[in-house]
N, C-alpha and C. Protein backbone atom coordinates (compact mmCIF):
# COMPACT_ATOMS: atom_id res chain seq x y z
N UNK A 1 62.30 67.44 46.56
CA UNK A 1 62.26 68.84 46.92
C UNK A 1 62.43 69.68 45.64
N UNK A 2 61.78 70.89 45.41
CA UNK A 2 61.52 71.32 44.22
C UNK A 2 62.88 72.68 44.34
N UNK A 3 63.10 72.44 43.19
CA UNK A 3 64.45 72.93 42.94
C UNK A 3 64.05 74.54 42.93
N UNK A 4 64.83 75.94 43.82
CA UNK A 4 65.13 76.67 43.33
C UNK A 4 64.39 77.95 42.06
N UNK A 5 64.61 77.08 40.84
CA UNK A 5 64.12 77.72 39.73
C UNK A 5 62.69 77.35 39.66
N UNK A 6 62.47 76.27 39.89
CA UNK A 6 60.91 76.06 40.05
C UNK A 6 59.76 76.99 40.65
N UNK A 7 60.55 77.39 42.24
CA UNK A 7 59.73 78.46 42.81
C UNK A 7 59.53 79.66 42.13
N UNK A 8 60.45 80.27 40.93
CA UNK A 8 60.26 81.10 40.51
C UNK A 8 59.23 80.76 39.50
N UNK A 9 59.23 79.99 38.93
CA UNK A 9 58.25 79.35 37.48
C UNK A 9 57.18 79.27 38.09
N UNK A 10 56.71 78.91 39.31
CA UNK A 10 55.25 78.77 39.87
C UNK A 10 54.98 80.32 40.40
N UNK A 11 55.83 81.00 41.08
CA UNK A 11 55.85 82.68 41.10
C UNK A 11 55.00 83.47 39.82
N UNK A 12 55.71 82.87 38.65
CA UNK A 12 54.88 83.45 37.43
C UNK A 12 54.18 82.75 36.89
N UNK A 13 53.51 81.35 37.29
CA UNK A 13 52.47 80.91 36.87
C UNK A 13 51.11 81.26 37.64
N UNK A 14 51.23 82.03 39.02
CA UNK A 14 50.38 82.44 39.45
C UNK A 14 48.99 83.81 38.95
N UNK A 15 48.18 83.38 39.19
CA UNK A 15 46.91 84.53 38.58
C UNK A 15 47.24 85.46 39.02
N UNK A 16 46.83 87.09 38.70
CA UNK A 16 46.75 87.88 39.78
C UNK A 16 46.35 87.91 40.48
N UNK A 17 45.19 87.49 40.76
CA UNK A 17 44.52 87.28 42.10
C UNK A 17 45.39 86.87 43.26
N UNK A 18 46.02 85.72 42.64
CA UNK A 18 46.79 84.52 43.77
C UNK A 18 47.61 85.75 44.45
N UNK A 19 48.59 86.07 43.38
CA UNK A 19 49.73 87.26 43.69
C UNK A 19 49.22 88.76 44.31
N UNK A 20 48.04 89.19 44.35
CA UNK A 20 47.08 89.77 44.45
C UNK A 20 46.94 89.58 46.70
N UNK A 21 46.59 88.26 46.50
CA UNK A 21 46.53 87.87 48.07
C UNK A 21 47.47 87.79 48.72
N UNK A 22 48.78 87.14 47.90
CA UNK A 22 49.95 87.43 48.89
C UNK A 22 50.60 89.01 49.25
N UNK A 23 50.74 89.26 47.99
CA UNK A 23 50.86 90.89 48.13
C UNK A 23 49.59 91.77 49.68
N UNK A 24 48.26 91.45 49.66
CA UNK A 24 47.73 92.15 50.85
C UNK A 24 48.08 91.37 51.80
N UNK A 25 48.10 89.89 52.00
CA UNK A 25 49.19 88.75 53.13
C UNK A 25 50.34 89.94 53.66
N UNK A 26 51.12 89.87 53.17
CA UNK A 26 52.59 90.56 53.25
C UNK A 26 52.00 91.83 53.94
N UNK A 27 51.07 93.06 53.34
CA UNK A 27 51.03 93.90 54.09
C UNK A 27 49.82 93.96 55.47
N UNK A 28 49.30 92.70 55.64
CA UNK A 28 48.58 93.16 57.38
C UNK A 28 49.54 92.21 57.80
N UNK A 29 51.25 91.43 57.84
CA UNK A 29 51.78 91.45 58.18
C UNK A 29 53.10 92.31 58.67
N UNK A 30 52.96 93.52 57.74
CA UNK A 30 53.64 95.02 58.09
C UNK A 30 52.46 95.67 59.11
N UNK A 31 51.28 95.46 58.46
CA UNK A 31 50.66 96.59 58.91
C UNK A 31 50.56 96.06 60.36
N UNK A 32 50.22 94.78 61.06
CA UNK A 32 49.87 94.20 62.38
C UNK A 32 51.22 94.73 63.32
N UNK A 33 52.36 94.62 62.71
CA UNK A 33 53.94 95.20 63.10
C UNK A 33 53.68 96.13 63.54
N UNK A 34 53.74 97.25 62.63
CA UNK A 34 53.46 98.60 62.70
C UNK A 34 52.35 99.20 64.31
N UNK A 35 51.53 98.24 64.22
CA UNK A 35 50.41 98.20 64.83
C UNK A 35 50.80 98.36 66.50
N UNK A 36 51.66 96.80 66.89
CA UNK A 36 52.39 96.88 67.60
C UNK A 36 53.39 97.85 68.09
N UNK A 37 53.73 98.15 67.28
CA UNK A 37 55.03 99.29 67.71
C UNK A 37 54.32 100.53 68.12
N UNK A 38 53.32 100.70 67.56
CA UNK A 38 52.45 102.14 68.05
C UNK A 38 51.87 101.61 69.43
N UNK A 39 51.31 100.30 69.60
CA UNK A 39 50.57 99.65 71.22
C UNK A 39 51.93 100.27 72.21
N UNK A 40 53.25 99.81 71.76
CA UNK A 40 53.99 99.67 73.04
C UNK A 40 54.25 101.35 72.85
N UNK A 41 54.28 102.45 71.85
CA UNK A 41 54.86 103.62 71.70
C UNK A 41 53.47 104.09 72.92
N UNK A 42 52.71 104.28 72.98
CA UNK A 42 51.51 104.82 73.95
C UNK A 42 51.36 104.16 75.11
N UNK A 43 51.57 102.70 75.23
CA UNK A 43 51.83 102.04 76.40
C UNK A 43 52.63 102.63 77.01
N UNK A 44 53.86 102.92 76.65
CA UNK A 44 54.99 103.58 77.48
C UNK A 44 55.28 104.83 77.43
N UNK A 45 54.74 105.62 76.56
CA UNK A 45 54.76 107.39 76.54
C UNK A 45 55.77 107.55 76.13
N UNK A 46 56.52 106.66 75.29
CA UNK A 46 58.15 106.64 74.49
C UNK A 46 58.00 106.79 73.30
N UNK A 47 58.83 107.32 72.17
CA UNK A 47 59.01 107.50 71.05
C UNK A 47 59.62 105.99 70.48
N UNK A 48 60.29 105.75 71.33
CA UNK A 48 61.38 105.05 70.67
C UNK A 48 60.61 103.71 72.17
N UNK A 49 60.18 102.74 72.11
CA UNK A 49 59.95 101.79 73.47
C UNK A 49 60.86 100.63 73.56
N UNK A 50 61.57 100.38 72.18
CA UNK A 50 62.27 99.37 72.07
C UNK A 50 63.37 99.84 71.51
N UNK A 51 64.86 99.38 71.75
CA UNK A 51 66.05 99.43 71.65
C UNK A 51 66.69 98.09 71.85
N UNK A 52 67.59 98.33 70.81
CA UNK A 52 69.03 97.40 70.95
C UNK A 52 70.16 97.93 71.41
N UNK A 53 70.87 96.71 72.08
CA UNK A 53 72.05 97.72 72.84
C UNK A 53 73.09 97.20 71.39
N UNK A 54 73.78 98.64 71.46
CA UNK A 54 74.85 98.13 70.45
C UNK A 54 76.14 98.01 69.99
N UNK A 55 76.37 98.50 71.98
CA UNK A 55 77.88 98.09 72.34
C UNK A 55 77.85 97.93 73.62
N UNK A 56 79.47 97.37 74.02
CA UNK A 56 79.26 96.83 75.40
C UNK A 56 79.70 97.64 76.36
N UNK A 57 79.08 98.83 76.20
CA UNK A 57 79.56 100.25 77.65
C UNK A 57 78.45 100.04 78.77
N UNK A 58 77.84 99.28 78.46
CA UNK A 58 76.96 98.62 80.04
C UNK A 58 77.17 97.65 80.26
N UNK A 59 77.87 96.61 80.28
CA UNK A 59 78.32 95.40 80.47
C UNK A 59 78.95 95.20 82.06
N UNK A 60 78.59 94.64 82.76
CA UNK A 60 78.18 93.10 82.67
C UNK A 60 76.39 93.41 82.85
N UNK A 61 75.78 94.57 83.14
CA UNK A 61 74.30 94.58 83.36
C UNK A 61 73.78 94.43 82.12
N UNK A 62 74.06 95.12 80.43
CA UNK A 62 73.16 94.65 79.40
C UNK A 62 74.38 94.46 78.58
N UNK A 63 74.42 93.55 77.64
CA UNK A 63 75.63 93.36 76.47
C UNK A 63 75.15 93.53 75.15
N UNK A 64 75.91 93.74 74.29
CA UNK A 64 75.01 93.57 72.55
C UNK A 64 74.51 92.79 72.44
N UNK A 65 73.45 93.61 71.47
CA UNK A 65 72.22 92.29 71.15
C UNK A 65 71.14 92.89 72.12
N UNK A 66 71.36 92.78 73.44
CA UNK A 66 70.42 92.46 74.65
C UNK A 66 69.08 94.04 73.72
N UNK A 67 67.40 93.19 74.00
CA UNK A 67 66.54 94.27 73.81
C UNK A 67 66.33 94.82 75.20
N UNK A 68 65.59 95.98 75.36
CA UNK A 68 65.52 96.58 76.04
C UNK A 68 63.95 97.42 75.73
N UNK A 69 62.88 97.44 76.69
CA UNK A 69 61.73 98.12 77.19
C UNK A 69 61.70 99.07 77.43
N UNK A 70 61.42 100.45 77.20
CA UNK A 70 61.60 101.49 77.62
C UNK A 70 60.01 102.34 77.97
N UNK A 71 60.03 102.88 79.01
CA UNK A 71 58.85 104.39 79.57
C UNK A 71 59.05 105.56 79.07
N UNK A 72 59.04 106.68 79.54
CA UNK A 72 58.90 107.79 79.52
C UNK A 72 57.92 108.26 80.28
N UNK A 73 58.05 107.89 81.44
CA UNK A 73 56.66 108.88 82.05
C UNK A 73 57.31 110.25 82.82
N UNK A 74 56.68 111.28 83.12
CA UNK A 74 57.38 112.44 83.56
C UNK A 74 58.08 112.22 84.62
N UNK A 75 58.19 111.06 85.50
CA UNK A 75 58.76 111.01 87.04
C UNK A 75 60.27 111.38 86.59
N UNK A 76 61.18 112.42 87.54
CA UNK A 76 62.43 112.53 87.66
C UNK A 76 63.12 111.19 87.80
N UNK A 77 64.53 110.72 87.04
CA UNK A 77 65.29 110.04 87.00
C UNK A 77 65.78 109.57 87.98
N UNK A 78 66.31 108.49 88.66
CA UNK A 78 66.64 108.64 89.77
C UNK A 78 68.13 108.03 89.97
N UNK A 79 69.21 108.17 90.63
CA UNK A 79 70.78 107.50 90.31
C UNK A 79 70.23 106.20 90.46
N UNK A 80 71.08 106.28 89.68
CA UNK A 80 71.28 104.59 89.60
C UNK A 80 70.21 103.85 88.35
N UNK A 81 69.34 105.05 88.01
CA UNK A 81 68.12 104.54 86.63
C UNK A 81 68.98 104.39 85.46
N UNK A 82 68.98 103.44 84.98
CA UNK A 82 69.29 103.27 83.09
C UNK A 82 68.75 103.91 82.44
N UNK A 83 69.01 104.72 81.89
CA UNK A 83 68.15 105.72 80.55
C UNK A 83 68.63 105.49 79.47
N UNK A 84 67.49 105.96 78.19
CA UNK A 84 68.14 105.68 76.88
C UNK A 84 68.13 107.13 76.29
N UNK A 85 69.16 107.83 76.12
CA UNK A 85 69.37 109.26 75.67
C UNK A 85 69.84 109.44 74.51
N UNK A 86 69.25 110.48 73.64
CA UNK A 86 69.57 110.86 72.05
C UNK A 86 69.72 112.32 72.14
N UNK A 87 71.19 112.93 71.60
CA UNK A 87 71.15 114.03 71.49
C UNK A 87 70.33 115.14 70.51
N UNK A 88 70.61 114.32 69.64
CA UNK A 88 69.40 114.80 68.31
C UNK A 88 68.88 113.48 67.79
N UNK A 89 67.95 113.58 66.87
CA UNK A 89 66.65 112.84 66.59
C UNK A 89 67.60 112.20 65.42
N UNK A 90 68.44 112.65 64.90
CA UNK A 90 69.14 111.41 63.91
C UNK A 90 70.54 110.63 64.30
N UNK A 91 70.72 111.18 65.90
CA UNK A 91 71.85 110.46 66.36
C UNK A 91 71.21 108.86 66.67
N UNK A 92 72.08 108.33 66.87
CA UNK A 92 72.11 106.44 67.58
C UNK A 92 71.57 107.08 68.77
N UNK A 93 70.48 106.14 70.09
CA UNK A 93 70.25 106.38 71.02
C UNK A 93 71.31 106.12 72.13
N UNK A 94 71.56 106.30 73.02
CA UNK A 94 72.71 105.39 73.98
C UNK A 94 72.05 105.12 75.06
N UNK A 95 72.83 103.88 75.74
CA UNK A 95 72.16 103.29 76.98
C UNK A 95 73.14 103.71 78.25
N UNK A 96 72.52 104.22 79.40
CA UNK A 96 73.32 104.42 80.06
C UNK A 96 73.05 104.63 81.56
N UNK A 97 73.68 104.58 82.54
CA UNK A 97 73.15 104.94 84.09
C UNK A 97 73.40 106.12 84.66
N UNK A 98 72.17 106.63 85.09
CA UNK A 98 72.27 108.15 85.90
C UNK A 98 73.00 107.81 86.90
N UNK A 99 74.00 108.77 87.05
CA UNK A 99 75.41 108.94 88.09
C UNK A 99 75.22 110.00 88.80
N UNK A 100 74.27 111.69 88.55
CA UNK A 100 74.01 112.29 89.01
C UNK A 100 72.73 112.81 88.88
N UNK A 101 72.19 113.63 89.37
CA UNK A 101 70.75 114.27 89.61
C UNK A 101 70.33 115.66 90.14
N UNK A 102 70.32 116.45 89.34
CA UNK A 102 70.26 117.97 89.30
C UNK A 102 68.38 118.34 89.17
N UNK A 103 67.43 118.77 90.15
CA UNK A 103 66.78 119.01 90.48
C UNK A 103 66.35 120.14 90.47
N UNK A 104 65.45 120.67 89.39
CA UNK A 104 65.47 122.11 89.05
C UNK A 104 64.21 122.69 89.02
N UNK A 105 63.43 121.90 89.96
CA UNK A 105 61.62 122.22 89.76
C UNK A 105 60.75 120.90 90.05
N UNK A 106 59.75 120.78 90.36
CA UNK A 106 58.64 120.36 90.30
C UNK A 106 58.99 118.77 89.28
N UNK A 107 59.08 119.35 87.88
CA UNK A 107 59.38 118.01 87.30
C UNK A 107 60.30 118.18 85.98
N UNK A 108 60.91 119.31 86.70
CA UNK A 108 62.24 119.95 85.27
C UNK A 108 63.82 119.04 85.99
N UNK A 109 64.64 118.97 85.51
CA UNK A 109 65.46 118.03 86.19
C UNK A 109 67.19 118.28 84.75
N UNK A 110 68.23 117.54 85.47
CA UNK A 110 69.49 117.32 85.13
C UNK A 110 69.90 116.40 85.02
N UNK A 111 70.37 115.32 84.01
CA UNK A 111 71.17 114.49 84.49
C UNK A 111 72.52 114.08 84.25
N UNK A 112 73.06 113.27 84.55
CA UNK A 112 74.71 112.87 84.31
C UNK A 112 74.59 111.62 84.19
N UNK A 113 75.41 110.88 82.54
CA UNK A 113 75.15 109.66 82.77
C UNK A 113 76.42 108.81 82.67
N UNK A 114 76.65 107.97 82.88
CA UNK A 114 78.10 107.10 82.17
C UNK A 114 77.88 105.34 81.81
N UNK A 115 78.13 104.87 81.08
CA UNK A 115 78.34 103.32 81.22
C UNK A 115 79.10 102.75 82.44
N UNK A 116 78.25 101.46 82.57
CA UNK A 116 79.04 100.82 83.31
C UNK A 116 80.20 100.71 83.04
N UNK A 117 81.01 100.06 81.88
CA UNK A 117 82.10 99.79 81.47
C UNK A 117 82.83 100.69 81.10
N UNK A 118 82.82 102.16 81.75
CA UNK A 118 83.24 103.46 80.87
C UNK A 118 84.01 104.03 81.96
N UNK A 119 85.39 104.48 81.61
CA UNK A 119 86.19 105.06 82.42
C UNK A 119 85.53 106.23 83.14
N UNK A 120 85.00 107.14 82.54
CA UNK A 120 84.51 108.73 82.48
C UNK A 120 82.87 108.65 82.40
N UNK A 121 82.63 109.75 82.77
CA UNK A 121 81.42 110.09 82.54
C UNK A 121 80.44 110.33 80.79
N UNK A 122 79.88 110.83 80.60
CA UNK A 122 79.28 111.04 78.94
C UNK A 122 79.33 112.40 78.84
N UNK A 123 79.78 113.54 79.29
CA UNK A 123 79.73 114.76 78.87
C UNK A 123 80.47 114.73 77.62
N UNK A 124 81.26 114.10 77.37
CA UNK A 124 82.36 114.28 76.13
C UNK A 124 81.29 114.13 74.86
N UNK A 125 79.83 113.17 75.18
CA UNK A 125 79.22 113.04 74.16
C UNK A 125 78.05 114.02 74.31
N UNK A 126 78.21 114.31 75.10
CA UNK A 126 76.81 115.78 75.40
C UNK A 126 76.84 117.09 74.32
N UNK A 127 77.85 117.13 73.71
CA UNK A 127 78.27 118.13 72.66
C UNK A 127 77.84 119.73 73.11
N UNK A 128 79.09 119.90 74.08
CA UNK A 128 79.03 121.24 74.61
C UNK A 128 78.03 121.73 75.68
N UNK A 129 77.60 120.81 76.31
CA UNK A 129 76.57 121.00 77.49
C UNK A 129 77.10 119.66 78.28
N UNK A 130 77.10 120.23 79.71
CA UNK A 130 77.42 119.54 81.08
C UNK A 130 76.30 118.59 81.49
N UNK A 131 75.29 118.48 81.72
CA UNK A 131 74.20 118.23 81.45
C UNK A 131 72.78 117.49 80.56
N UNK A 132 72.57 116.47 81.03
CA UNK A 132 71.38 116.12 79.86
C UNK A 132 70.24 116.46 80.49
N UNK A 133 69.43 117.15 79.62
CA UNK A 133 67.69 117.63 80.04
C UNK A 133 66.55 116.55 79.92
N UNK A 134 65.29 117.14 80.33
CA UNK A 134 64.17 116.25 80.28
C UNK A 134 63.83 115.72 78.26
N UNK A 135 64.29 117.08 77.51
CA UNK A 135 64.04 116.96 76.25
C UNK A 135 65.36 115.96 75.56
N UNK A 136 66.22 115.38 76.33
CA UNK A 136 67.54 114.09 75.68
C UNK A 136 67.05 113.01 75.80
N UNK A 137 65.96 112.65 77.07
CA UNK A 137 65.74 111.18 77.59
C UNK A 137 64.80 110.89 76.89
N UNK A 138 65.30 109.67 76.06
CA UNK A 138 64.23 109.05 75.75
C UNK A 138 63.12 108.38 76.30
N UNK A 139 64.29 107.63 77.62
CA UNK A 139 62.95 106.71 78.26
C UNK A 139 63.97 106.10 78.92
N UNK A 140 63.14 105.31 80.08
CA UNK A 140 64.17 104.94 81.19
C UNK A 140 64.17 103.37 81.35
N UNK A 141 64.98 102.48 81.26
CA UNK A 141 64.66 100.42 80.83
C UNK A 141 63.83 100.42 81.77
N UNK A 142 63.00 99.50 81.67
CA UNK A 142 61.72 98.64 82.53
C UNK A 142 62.30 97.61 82.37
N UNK A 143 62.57 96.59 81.39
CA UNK A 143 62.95 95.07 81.43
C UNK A 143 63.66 94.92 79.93
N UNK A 144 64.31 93.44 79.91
CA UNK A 144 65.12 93.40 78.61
C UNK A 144 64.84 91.79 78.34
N UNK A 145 65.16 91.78 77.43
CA UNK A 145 65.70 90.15 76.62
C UNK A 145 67.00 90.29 76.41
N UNK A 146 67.29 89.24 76.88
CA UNK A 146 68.94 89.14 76.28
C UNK A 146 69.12 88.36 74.48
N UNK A 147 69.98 89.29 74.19
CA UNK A 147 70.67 88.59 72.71
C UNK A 147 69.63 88.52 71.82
N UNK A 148 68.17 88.95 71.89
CA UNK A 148 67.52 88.59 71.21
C UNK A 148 67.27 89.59 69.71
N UNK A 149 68.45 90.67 70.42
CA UNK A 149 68.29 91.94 69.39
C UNK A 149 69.76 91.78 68.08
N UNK A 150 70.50 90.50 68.45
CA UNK A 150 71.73 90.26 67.94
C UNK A 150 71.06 90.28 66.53
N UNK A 151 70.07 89.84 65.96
CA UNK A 151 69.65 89.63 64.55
C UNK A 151 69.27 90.91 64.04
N UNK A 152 68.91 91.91 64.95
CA UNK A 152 68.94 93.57 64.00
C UNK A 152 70.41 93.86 64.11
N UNK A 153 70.98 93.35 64.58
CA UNK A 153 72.63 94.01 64.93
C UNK A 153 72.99 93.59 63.38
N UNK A 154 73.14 91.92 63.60
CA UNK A 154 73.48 91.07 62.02
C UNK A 154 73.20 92.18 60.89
N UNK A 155 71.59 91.75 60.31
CA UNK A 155 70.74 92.34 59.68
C UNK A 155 71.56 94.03 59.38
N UNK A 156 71.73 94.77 59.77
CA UNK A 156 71.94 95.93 60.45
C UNK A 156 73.18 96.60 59.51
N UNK A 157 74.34 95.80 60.04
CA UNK A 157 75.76 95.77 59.81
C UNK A 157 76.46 95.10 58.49
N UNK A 158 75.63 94.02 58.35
CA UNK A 158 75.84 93.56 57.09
C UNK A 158 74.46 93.78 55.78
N UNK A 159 74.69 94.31 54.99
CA UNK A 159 73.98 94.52 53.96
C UNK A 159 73.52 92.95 52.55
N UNK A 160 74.67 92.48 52.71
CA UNK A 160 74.12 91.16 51.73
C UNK A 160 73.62 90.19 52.78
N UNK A 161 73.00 89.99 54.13
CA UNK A 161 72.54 89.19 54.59
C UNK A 161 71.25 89.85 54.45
N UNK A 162 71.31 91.19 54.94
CA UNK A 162 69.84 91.52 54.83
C UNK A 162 68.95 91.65 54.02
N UNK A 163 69.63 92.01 52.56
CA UNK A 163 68.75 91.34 51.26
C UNK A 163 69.01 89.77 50.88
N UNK A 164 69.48 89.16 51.44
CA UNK A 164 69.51 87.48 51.06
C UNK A 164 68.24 86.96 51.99
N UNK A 165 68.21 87.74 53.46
CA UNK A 165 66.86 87.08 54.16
C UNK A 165 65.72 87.77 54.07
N UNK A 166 65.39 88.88 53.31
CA UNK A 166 64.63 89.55 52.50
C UNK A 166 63.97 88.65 51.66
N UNK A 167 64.98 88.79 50.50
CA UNK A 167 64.49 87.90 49.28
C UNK A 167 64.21 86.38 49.52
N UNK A 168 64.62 85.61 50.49
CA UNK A 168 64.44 84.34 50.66
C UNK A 168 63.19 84.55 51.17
N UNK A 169 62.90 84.88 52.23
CA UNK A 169 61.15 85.53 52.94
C UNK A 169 60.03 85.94 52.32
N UNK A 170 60.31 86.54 51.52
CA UNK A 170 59.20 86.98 50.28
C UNK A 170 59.08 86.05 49.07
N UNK A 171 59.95 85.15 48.78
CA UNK A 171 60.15 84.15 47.87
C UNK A 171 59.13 82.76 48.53
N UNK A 172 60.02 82.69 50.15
CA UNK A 172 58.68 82.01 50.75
C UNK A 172 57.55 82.42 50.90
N UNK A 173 57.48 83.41 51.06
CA UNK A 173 55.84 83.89 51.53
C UNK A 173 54.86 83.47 50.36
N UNK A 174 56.01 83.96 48.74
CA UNK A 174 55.06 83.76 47.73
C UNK A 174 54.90 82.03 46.94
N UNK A 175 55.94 81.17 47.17
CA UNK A 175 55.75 80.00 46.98
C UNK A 175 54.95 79.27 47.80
N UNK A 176 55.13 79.06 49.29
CA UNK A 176 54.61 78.07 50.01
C UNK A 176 53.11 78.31 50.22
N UNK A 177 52.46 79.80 50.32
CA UNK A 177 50.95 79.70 50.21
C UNK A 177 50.37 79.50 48.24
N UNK A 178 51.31 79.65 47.60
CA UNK A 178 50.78 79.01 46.60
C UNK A 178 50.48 77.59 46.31
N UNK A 179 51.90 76.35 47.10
CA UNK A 179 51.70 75.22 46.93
C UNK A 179 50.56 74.57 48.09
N UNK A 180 50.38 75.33 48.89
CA UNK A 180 49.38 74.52 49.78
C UNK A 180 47.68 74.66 48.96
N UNK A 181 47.68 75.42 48.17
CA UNK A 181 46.35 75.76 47.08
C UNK A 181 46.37 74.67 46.40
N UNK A 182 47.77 74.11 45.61
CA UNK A 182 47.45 72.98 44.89
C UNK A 182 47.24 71.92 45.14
């Protein structure tokens, strides 16, 4: 097994060309990503279609880690719906269940939400409004994976894992399609 320093020595024994192909490799593997995330953002009329939960105020129904599917279509909320609500666009999203339902039109609406695992309701996080509007909800769960979101949590929270599996990934990407050439 080739040591370490080696992968780097064949790294810079490569042409540009070689380095050339992995470099566009690497990006229609961003770009196909990217790609995806826009399929499910229009699939579901959501900004945001995918979420991690990232604490356990819905528990025992979703725990950390667990991913989560999200809509947005205009239909009013209904008790008992899971929604994913952001007060502003640079807060964390939160996951949570409509507890109440304020009905104010056609397809204008109110809601009230709380965690399962939560003494109280979420007004305390509503920041000065009783109330969450049609413009807080992000989108309401359709379906989840469990635990499968624990590796953005990891990734996430710790900073030297996420450049150690960075740099190991791109180190592979650029060694192993070089040695299968030779």
């Amino acid at each position: 097994m080739p040591s370490p320093l080696s992968w780097f020595e064949d790294i810079f024994k490569m042409s540009f060309r070689k380095m050339l192909e992995r470099i566009v490799a690497v990006g229609i593997v961003l770009g196909s990503a990217y790609t995806l995330w826009n399929f499910f953002v229009i699939v579901g009329n959501c900004e945001s279609p995918i979420v991690v939960v990232l604490s356990g105020s819905m528990e025992p129904g979703y725990y950390r880690g667990d991913i989560l599917f999200l809509t947005n279509y205009d239909k009013i909320p209904e008790l008992g719906d899971i929604v994913v609500y952001q007060m502003r666009k640079d807060d964390i999203p939160i996951v949570h269940r409509v507890i109440a339902v304020q009905k104010k039109g056609a397809d204008d609406f109110a809601v009230l939400t709380k965690g399962d695992n939560n003494e109280v309701d979420d007004r305390a996080i509503y920041r000065d409004k009783l109330w969450l509007t049609k413009k807080e909800i992000v989108g309401r769960v359709r379906a989840s994976i469990p635990y499968l979101g624990m590796a953005t949590i990891i990734l996430t929270e710790n900073q030297y894992v996420k450049f150690t599996v960075l740099g190991i990934a791109i180190v592979l990407i650029l060694v192993t399609r070089g040695k299968e050439e030779s």
